[in-house]
Protein backbone atom coordinates (compact mmCIF):
# COMPACT_ATOMS: atom_id res chain seq x y z
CA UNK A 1 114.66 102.03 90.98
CA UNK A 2 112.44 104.82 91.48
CA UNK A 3 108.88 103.27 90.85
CA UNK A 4 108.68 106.23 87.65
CA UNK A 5 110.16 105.49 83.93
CA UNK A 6 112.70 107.01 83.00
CA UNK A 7 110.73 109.74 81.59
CA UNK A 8 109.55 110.88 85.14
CA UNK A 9 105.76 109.97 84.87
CA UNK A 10 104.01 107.76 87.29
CA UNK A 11 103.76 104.05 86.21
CA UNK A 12 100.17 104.03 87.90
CA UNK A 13 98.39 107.04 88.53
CA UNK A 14 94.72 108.63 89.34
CA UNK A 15 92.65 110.67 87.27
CA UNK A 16 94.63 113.47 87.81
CA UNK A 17 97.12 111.83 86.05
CA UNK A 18 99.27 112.54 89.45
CA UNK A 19 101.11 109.53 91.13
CA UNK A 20 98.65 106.86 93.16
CA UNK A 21 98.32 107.80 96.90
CA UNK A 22 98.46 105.36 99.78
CA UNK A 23 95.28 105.32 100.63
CA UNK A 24 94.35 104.76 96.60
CA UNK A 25 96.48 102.22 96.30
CA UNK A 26 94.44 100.47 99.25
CA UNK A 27 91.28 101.27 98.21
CA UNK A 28 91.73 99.60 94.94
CA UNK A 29 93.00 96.65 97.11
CA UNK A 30 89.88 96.73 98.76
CA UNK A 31 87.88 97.04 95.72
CA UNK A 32 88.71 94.02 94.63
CA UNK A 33 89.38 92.01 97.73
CA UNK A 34 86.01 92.05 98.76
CA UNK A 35 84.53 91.43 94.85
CA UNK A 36 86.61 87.76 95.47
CA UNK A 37 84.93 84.54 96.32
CA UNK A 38 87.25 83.16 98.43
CA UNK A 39 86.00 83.56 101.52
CA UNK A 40 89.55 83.43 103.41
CA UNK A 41 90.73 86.74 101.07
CA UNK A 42 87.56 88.36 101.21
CA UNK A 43 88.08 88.62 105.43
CA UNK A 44 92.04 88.90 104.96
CA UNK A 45 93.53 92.66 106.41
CA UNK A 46 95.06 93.49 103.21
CA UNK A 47 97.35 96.70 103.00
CA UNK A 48 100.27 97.97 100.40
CA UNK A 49 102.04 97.35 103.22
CA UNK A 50 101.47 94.00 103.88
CA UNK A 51 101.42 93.07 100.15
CA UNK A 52 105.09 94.96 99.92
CA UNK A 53 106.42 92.91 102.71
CA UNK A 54 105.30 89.34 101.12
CA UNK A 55 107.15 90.39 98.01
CA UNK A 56 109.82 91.07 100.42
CA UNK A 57 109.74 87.10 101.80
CA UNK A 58 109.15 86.05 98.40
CA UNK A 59 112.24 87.00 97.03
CA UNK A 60 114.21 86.70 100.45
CA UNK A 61 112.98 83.05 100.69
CA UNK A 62 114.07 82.60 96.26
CA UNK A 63 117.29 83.41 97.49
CA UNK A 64 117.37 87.05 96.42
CA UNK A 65 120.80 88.84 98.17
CA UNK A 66 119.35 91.48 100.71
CA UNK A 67 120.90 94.25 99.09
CA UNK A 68 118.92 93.64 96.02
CA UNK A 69 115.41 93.16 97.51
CA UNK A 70 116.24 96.56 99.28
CA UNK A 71 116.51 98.13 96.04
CA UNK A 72 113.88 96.91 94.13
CA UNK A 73 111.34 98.03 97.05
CA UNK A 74 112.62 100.83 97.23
């Protein structure tokens, strides 16, 4: 699992139509972190980082085998 279809293009992408960086991924975390009203979220450090290790424990803690959360993160 590459995070492209099988056709090669980007699943999310910028207006370049070029593959998301990083930091766009986190300011569209941002974005819409601080347009929340709950007030715990809104002070929260959220990163792609953080959100890709709580999918991480979320399928580790469902039972997912290692092996299988390793490749579907990438």
């Amino acid at each position: 699992m590459s995070g492209k279809p099988a056709d090669g293009h980007p699943v999310f992408f910028n207006q370049q139509h070029t593959k998301l960086s990083r930091g766009g991924i986190a300011w569209f975390i941002n974005k819409y972190r601080t347009l929340t009203d709950a007030h715990e979220l809104a002070r929260a450090r959220i990163s792609p980082h953080i959100l890709r290790h709580s999918k991480a424990m979320h399928l580790y803690e469902a039972g997912i085998p290692l092996p299988y959360i390793r490749d579907i993160l990438g």
